[in-house]
N, C-alpha and C. Protein backbone atom coordinates (compact mmCIF):
# COMPACT_ATOMS: atom_id res chain seq x y z
N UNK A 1 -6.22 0.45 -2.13
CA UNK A 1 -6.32 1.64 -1.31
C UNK A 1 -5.20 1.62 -0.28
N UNK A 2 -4.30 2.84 -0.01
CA UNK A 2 -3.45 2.98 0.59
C UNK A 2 -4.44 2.52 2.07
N UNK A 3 -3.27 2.35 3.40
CA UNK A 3 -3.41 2.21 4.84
C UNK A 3 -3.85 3.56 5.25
N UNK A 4 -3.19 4.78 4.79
CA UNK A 4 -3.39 6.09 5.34
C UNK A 4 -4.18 6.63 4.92
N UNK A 5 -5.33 5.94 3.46
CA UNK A 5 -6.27 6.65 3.68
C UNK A 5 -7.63 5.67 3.94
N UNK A 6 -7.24 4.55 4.40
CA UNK A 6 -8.07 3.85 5.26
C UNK A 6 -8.15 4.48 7.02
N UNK A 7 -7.13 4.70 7.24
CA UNK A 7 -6.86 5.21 8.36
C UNK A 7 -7.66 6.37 8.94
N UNK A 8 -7.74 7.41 7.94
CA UNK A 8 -8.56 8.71 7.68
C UNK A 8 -10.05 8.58 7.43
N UNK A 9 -10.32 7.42 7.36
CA UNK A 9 -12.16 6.95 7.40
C UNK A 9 -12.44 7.21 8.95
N UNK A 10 -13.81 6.95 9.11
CA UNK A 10 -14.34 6.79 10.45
C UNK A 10 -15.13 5.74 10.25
N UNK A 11 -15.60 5.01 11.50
CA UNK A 11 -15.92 3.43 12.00
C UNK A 11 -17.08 3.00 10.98
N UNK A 12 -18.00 4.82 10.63
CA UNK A 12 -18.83 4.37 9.66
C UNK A 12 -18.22 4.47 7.99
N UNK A 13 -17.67 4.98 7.71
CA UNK A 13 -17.12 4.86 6.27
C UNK A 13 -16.56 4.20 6.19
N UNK A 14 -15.87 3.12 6.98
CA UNK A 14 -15.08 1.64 6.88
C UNK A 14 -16.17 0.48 7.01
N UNK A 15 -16.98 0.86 7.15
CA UNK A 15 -18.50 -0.42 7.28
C UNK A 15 -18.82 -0.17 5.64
N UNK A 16 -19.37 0.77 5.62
CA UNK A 16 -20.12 1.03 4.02
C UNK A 16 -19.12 0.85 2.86
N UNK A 17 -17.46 0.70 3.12
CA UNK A 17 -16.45 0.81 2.29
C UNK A 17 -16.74 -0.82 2.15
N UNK A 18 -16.57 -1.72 3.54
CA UNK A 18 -16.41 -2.79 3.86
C UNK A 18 -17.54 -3.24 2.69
N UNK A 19 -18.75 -3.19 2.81
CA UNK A 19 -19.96 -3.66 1.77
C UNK A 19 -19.86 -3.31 0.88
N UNK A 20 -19.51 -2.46 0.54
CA UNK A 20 -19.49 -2.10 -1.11
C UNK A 20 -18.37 -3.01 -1.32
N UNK A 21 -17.44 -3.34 -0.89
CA UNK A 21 -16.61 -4.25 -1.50
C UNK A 21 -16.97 -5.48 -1.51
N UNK A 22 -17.31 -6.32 -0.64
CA UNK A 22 -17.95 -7.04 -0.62
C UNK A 22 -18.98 -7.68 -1.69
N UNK A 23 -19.46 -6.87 -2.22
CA UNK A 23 -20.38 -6.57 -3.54
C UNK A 23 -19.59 -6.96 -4.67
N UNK A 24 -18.47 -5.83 -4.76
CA UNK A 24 -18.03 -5.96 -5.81
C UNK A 24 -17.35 -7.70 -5.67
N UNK A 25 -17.03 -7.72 -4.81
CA UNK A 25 -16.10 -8.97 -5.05
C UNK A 25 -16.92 -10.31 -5.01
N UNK A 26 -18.67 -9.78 -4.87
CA UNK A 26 -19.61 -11.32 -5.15
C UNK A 26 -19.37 -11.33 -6.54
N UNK A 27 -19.43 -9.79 -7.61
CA UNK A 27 -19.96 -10.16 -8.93
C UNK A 27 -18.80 -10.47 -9.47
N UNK A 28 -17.20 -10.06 -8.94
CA UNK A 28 -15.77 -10.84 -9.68
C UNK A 28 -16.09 -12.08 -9.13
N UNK A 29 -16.56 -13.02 -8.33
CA UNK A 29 -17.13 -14.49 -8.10
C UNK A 29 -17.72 -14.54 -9.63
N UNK A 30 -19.03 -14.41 -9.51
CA UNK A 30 -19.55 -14.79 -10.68
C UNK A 30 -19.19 -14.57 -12.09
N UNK A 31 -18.49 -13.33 -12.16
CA UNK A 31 -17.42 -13.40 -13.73
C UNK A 31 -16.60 -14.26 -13.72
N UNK A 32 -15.83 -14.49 -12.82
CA UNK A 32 -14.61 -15.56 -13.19
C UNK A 32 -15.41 -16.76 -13.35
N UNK A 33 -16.90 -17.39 -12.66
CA UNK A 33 -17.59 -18.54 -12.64
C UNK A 33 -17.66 -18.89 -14.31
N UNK A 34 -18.06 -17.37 -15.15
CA UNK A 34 -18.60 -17.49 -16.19
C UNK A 34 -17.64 -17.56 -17.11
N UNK A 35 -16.49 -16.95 -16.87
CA UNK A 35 -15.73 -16.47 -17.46
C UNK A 35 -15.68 -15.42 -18.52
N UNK A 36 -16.26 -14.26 -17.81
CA UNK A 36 -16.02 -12.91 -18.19
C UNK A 36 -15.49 -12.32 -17.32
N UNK A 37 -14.48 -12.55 -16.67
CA UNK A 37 -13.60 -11.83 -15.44
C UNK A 37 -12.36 -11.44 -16.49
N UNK A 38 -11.82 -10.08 -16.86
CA UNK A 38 -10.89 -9.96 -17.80
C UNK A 38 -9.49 -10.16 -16.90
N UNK A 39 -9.77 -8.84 -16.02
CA UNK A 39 -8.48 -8.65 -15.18
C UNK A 39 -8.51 -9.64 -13.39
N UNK A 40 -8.22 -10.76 -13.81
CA UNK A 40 -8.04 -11.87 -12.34
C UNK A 40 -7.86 -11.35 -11.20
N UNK A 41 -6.68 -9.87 -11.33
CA UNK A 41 -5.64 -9.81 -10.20
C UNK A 41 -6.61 -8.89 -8.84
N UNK A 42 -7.94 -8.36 -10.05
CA UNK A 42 -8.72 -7.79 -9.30
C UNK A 42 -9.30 -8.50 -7.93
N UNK A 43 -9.64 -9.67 -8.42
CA UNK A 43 -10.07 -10.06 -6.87
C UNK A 43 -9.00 -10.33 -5.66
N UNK A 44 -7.67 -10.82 -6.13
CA UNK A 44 -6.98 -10.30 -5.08
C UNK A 44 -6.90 -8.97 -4.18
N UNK A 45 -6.96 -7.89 -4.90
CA UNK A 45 -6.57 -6.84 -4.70
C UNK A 45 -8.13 -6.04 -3.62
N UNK A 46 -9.00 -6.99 -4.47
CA UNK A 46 -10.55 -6.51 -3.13
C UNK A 46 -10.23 -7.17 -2.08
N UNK A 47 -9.86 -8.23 -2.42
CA UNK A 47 -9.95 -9.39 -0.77
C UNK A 47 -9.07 -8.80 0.06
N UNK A 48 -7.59 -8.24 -0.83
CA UNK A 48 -6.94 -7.30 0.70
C UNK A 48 -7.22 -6.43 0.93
N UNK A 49 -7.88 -5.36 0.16
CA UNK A 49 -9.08 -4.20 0.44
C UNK A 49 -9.44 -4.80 1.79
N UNK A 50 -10.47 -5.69 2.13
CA UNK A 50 -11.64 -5.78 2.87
C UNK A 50 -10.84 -6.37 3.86
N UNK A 51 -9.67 -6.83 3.98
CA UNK A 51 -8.98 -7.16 5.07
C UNK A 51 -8.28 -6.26 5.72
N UNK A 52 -7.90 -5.61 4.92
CA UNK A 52 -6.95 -3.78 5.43
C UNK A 52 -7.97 -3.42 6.36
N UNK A 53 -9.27 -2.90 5.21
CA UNK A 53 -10.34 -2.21 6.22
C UNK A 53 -11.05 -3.09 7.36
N UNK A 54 -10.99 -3.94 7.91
CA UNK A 54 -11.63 -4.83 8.95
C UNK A 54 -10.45 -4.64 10.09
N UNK A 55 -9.03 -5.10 9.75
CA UNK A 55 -8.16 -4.70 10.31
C UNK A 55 -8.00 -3.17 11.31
N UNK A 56 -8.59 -2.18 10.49
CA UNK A 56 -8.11 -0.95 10.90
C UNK A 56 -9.11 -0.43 11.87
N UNK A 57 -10.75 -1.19 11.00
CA UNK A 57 -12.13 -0.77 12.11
C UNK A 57 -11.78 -1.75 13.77
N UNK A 58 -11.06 -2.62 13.53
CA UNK A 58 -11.19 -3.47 14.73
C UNK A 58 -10.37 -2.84 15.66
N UNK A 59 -9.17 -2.63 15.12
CA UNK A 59 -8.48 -1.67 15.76
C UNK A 59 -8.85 -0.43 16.04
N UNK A 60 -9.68 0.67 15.67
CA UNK A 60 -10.27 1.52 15.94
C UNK A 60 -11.41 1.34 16.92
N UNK A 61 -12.36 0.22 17.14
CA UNK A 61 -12.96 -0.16 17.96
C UNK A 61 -12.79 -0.05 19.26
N UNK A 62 -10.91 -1.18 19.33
CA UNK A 62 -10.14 -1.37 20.30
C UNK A 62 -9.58 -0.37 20.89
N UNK A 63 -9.35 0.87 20.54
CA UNK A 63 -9.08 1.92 21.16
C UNK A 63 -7.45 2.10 21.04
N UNK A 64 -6.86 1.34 19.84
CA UNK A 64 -5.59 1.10 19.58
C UNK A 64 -5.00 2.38 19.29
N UNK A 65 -3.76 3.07 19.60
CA UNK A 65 -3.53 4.72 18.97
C UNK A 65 -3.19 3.82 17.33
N UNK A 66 -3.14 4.77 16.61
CA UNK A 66 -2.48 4.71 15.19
C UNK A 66 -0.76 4.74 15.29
N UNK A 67 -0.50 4.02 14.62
CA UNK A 67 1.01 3.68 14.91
C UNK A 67 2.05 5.00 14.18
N UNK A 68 2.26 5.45 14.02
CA UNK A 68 3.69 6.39 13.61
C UNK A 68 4.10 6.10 12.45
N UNK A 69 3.83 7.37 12.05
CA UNK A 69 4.66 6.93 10.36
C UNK A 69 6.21 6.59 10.33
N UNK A 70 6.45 5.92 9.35
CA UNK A 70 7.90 5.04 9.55
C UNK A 70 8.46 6.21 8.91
N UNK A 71 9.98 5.80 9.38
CA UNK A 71 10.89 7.27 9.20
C UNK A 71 11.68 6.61 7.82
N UNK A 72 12.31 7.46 6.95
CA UNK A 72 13.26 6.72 6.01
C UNK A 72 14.48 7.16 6.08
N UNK A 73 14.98 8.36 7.98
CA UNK A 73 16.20 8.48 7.71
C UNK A 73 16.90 6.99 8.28
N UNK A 74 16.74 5.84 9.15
CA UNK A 74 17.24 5.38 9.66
C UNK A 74 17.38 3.69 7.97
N UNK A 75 18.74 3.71 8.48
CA UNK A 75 18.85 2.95 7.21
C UNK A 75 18.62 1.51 7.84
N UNK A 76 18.75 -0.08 7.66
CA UNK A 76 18.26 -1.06 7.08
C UNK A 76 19.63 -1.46 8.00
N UNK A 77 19.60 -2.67 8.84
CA UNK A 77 20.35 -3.30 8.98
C UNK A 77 21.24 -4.16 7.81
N UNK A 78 22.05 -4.45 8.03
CA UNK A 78 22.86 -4.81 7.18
C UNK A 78 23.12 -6.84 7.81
N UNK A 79 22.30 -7.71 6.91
CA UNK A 79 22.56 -9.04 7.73
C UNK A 79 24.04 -9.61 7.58
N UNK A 80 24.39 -10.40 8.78
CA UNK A 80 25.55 -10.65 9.01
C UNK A 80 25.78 -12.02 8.65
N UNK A 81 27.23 -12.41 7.76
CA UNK A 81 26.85 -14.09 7.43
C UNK A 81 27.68 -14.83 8.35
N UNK A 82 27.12 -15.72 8.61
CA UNK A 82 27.95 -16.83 9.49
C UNK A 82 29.44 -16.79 8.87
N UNK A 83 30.14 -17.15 9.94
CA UNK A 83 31.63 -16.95 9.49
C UNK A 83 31.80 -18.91 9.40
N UNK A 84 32.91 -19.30 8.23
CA UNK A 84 32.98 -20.82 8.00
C UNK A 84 33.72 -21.51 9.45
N UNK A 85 32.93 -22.85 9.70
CA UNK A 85 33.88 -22.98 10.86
C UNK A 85 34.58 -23.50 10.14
N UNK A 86 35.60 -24.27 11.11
CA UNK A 86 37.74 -25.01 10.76
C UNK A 86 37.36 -25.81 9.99
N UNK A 87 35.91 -26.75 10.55
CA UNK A 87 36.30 -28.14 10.08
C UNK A 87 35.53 -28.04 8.24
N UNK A 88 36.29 -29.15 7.28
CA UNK A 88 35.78 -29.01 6.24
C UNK A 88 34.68 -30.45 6.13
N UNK A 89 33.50 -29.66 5.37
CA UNK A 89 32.81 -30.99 4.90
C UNK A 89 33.60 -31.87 4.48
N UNK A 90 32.47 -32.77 5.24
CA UNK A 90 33.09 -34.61 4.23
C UNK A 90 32.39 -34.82 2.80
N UNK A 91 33.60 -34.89 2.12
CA UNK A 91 33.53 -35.17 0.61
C UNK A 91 32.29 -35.98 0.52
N UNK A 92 31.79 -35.95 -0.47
CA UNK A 92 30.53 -36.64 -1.25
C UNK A 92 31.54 -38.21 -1.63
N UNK A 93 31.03 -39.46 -0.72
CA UNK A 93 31.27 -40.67 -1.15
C UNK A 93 30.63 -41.05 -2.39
N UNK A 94 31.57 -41.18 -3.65
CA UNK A 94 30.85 -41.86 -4.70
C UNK A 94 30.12 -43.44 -4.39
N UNK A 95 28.97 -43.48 -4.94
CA UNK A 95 28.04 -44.38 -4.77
C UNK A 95 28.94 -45.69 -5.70
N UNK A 96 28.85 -47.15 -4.83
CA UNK A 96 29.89 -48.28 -5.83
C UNK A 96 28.19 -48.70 -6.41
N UNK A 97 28.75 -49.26 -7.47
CA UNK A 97 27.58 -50.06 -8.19
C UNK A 97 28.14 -51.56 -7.72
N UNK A 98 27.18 -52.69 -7.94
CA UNK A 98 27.55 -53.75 -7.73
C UNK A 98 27.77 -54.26 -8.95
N UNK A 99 28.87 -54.81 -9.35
CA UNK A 99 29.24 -55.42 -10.49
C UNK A 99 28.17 -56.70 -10.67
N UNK A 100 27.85 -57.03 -11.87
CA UNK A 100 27.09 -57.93 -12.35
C UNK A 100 28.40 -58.77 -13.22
N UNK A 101 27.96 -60.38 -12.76
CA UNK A 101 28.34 -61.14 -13.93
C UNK A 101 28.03 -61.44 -14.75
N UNK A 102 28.59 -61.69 -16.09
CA UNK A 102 28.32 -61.33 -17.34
C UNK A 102 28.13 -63.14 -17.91
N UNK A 103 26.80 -63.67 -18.31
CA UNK A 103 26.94 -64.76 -18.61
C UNK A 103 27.79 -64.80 -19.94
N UNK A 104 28.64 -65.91 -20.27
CA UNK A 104 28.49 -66.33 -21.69
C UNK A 104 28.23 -67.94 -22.44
C-alpha cells in the first residue's frame, strides 16, 4: 500500500487496517511453518504494511503536519570524486619465501 493512501486513512481506519494485517500475517506464520506459503515475499511486504501504518498513526497522534509532496523538477545532486593526491602508493612488496635446503 502506497504512503499517500495510508496517509488518507483516519486514526480509526489505520487501527482496523493495522489488525487485519496482523491476521493476515499470523496465518503467512503458519503456512510457511507448514509449508504451504507459495509466494514468501508476501510476508515481507505485510510486515512493512504494518510498519508504514503504525508509523503514520503515531505521527498523526503526534500532531505532526504531513510532509510535502516531493517535487521532480529539482534534479539530483551530482557526487563529487575526490581528486588523486601527488603522492603515489607504495608498490605491493613481493612476499620472499624462505629457501629450504634440499637434503641429498
Amino acid at each position: 500500500m502506497k504512503v499517500a493512501d495510508v496517509r488518507a486513512m483516519t486514526l480509526d481506519q489505520l487501527d482496523d487496517e493495522v489488525i487485519k494485517l496482523k491476521k493476515e500475517q499470523f496465518n503467512l506464520r503458519f503456512q510457511r511453518a507448514t509449508g504451504q506459503l507459495e509466494n514468501t515475499a508476501r510476508v515481507r511486504v505485510i510486515r512493512r504494511d504494518i510498519a508504514r501504518m503504525k508509523t503514520v498513526a503515531a505521527q498523526k497522534r503526534a500532531g505532526m503536519p504531513e510532509p510535502a509532496a516531493k517535487a521532480d523538477t529539482a534534479p539530483k545532486a551530482e557526487k563529487k570524486t575526490k581528486a588523486k593526491s601527488a603522492k603515489p602508493k607504495a608498490a605491493a612488496k613481493p612476499k620472499s619465501r624462505a629457501k629450504t635446503k634440499s637434503k641429498e
